[in-house]
N, C-alpha and C. Protein backbone atom coordinates (compact mmCIF):
# COMPACT_ATOMS: atom_id res chain seq x y z
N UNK A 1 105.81 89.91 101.89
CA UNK A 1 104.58 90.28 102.56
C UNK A 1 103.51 89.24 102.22
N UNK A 2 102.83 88.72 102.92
CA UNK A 2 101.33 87.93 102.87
C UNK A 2 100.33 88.69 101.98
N UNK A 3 100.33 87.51 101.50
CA UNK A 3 98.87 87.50 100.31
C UNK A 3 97.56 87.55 101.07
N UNK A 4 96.72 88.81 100.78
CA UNK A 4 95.75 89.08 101.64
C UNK A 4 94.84 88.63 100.25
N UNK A 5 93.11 88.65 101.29
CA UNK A 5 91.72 88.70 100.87
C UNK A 5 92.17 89.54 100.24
N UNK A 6 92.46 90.69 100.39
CA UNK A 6 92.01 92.04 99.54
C UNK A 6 93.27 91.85 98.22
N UNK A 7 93.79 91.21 98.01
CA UNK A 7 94.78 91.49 96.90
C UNK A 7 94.63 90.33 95.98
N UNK A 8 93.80 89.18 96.53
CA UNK A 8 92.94 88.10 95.57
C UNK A 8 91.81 88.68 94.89
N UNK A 9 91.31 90.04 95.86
CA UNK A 9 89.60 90.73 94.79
C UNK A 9 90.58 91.12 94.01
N UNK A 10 91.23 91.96 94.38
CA UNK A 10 91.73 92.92 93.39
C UNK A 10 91.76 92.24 92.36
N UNK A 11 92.84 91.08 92.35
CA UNK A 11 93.56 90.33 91.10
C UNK A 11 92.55 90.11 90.01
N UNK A 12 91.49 89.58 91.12
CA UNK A 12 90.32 88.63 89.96
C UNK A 12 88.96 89.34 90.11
N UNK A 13 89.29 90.70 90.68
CA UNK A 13 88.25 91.86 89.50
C UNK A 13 86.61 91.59 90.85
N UNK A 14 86.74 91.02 92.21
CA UNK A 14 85.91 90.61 92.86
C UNK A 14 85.88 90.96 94.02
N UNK A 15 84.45 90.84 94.82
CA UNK A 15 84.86 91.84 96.21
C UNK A 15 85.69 90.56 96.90
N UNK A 16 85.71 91.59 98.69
CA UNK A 16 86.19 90.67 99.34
C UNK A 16 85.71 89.76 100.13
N UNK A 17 84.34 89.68 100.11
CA UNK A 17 82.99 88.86 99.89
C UNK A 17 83.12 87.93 99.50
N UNK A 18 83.64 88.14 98.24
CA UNK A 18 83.27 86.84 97.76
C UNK A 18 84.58 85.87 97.56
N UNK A 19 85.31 86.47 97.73
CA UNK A 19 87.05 85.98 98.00
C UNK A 19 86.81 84.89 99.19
N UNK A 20 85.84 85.45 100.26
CA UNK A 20 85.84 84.77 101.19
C UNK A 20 84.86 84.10 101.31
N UNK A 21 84.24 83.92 100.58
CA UNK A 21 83.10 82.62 100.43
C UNK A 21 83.84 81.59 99.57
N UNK A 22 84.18 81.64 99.08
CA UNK A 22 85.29 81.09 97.80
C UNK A 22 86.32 80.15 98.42
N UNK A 23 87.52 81.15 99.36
CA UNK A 23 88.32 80.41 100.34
C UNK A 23 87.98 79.73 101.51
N UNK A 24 86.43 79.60 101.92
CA UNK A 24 85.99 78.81 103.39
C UNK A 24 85.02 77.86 102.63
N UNK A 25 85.05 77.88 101.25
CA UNK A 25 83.83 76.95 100.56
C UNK A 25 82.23 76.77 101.32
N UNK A 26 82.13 78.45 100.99
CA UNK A 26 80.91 78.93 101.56
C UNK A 26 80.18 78.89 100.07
N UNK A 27 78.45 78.54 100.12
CA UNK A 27 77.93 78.87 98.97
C UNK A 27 77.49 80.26 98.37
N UNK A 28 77.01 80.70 97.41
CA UNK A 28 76.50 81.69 96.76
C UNK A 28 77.56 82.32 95.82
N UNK A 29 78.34 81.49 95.09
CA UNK A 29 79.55 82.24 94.53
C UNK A 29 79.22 81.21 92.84
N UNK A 30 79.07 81.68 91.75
CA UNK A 30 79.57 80.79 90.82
C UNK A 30 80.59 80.03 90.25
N UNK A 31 80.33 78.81 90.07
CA UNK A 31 81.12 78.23 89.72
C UNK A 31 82.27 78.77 89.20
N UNK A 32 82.53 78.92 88.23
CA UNK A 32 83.41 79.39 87.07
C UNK A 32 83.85 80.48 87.99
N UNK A 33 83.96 80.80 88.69
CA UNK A 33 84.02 82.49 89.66
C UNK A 33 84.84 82.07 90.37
N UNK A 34 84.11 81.02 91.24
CA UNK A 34 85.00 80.66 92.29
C UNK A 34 86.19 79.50 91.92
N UNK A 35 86.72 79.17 90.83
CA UNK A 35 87.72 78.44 90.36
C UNK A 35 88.51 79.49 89.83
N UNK A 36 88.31 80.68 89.08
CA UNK A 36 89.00 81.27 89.03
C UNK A 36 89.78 82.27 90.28
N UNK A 37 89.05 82.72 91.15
CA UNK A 37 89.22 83.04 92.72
C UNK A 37 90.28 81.60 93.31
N UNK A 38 90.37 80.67 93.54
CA UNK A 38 90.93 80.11 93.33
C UNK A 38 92.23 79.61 92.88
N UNK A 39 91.96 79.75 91.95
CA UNK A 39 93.03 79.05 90.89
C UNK A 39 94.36 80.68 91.69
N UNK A 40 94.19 81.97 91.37
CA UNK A 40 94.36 83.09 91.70
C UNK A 40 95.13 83.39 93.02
N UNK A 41 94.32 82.59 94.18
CA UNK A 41 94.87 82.06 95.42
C UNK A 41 95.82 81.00 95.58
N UNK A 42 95.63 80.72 94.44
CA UNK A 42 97.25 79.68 94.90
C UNK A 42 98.29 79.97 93.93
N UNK A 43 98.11 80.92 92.83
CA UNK A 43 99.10 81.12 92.37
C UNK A 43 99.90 82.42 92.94
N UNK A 44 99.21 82.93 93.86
CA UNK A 44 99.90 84.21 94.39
C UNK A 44 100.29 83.45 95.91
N UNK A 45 100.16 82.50 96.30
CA UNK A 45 100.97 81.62 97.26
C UNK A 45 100.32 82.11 98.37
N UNK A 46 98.30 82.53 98.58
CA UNK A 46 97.69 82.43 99.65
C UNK A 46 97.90 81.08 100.91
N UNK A 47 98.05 81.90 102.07
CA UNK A 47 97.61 81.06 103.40
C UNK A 47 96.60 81.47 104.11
N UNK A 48 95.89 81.00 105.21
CA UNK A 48 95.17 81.73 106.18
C UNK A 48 95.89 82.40 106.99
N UNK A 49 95.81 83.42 107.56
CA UNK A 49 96.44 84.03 108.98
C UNK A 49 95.49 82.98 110.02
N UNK A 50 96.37 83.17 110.63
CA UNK A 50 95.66 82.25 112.31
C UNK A 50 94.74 82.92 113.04
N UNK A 51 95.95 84.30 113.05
CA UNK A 51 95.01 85.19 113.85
C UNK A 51 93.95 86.19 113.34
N UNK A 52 94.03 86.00 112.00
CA UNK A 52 92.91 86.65 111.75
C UNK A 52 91.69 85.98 111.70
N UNK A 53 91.46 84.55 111.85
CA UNK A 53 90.70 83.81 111.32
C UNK A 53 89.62 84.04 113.42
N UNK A 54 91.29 84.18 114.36
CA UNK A 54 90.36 84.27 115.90
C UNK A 54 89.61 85.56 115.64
N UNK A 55 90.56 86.72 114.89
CA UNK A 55 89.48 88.02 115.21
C UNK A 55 88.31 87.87 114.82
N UNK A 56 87.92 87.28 113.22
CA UNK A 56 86.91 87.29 112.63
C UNK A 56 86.01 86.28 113.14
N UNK A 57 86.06 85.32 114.35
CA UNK A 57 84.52 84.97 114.53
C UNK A 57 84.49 85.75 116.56
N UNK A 58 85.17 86.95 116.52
CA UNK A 58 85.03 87.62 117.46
C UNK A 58 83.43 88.25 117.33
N UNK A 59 82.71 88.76 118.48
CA UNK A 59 81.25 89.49 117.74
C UNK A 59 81.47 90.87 117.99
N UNK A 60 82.71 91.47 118.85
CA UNK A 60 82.80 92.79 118.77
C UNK A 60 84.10 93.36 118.39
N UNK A 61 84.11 94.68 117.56
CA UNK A 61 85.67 94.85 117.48
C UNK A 61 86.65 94.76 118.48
N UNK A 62 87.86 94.72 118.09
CA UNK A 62 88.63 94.96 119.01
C UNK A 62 89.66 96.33 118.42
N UNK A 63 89.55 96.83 119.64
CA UNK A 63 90.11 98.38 119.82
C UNK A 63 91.18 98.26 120.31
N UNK A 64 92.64 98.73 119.99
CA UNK A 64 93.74 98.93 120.40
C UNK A 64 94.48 100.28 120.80
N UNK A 65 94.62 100.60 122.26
CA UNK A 65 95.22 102.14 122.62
C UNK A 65 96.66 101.88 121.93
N UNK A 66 97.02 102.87 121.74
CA UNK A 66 98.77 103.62 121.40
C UNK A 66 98.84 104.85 121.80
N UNK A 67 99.86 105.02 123.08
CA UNK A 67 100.18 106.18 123.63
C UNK A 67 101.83 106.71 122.75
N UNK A 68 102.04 107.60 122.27
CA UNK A 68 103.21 107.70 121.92
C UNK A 68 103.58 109.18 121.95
N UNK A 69 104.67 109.37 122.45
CA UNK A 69 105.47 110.54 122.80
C UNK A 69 106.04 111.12 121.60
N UNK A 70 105.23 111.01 119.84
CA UNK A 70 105.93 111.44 118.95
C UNK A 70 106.22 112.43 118.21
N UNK A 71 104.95 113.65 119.11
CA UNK A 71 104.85 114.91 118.50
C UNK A 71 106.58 115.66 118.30
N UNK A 72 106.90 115.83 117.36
CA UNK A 72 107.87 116.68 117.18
C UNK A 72 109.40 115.40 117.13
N UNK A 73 108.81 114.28 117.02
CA UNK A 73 110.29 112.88 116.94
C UNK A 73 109.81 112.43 115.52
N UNK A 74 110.58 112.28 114.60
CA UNK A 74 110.63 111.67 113.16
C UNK A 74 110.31 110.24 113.55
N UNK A 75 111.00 109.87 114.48
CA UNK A 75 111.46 108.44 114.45
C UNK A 75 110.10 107.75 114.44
N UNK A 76 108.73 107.88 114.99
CA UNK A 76 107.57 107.71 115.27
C UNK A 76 106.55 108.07 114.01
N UNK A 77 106.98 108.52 113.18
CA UNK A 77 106.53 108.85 111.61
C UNK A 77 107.03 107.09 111.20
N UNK A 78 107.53 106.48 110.90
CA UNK A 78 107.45 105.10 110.12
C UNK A 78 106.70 104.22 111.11
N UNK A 79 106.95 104.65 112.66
CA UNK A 79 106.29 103.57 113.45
C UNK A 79 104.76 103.73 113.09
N UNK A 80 104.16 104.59 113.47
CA UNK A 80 102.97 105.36 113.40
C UNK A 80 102.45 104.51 111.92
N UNK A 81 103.18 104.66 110.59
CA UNK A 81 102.92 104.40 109.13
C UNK A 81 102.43 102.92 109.50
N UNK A 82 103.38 102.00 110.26
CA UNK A 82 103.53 100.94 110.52
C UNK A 82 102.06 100.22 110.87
N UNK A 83 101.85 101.37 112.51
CA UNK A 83 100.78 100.83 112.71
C UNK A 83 99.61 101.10 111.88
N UNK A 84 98.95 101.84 111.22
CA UNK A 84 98.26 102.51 110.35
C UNK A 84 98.09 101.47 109.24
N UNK A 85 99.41 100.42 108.65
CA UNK A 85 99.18 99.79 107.82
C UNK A 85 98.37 98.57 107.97
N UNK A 86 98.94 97.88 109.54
CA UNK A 86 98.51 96.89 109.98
C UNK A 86 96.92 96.96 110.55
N UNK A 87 96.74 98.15 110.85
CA UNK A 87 95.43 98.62 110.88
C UNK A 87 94.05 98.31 109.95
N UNK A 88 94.96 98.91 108.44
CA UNK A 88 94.09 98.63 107.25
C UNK A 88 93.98 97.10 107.00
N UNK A 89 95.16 96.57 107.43
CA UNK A 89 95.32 94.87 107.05
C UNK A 89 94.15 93.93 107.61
N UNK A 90 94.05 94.79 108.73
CA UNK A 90 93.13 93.87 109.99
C UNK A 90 92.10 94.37 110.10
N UNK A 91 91.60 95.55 109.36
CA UNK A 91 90.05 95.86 109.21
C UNK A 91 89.28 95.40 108.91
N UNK A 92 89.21 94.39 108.28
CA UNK A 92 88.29 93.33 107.93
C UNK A 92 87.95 92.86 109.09
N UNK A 93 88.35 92.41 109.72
CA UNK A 93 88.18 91.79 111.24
C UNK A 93 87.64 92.63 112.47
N UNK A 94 87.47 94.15 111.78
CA UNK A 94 86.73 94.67 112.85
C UNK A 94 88.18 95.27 114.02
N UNK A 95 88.93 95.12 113.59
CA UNK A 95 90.17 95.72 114.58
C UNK A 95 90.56 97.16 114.07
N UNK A 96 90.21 98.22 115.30
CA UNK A 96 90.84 99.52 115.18
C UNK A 96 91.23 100.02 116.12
N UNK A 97 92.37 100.81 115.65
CA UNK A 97 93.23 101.37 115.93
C UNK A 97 93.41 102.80 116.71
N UNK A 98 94.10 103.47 118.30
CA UNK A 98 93.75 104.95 118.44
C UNK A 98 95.13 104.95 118.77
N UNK A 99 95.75 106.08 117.85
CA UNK A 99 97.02 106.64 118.37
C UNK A 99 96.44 107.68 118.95
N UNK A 100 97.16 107.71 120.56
CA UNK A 100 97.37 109.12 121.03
C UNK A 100 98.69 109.87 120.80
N UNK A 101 99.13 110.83 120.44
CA UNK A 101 100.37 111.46 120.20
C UNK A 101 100.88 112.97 121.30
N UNK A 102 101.31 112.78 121.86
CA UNK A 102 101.92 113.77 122.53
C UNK A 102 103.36 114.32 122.43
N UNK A 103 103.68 115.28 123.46
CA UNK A 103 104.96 115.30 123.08
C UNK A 103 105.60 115.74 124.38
N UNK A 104 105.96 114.60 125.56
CA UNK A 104 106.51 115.06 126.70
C UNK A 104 106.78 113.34 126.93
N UNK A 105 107.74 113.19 127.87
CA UNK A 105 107.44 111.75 128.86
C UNK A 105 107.68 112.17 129.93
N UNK A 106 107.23 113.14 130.53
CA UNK A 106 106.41 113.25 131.84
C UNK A 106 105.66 112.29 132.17
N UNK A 107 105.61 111.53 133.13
CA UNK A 107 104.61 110.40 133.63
C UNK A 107 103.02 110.88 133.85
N UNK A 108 103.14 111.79 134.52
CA UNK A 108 102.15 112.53 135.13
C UNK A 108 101.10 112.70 133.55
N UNK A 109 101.55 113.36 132.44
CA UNK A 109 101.35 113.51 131.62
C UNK A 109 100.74 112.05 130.36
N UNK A 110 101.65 111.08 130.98
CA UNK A 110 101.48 110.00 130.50
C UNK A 110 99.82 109.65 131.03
N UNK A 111 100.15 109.14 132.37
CA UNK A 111 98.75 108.69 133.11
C UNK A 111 97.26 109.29 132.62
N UNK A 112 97.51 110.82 132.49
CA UNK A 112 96.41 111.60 132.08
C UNK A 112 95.63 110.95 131.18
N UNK A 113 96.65 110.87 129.61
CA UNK A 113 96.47 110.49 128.17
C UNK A 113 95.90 108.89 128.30
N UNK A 114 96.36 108.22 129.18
CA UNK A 114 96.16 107.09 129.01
C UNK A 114 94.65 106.98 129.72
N UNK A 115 94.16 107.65 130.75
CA UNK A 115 93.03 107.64 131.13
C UNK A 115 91.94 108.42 130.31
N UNK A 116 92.50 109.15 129.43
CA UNK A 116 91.56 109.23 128.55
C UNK A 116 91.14 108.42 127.45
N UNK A 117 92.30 107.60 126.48
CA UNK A 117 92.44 106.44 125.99
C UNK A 117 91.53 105.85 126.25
């Protein structure tokens, strides 16, 4: 799994503020702070994401529908976890997430949900 912002604060006791002033060699961070932030990021084998770097100079969130037919299907319990995780991953960036959950694939039924979406 990718080495996130949020698992460089954690490491080195700092928000994710300042993780990211640190990694774009933005000012207001101390010295000694930001070498250790640093040093931290490359030993846990940080990269940039690509795409997180487009969300974050986006100026509005971006909202993602999910229609899913999983009321009463297991199988949609890990998907669901799935998306939920990637959710938290990409919150920084202002990206959220709406599962709708039903439990038919009726089309008719589909169209409805999705126009409410």
């Amino acid at each position: 799994m990718a080495v996130t912002i949020r698992d460089i604060a954690k490491e080195a006791g700092v928000s994710r503020g300042t993780v990211d002033r640190v990694l774009h060699k933005r000012k207001g961070v101390n010295e000694e702070v930001a070498k250790r932030v640093q040093a931290i990021a490359d030993e846990m084998g940080f990269t940039p994401n690509l795409a997180g770097k487009v969300l974050a100079r986006r100026k509005q969130p971006l909202r993602i529908g999910c229609l899913l037919p999983s009321i009463g299907n297991p199988f949609f319990d890990d998907v669901i976890a799935g998306f939920r995780q990637a959710e938290r991953e990409l919150s920084d960036f202002g990206v959220i997430l709406d599962i709708i959950q039903i439990k038919s694939f009726d089309l008719d039924v589909h169209l409805k949900e999705l126009k409410h979406l």
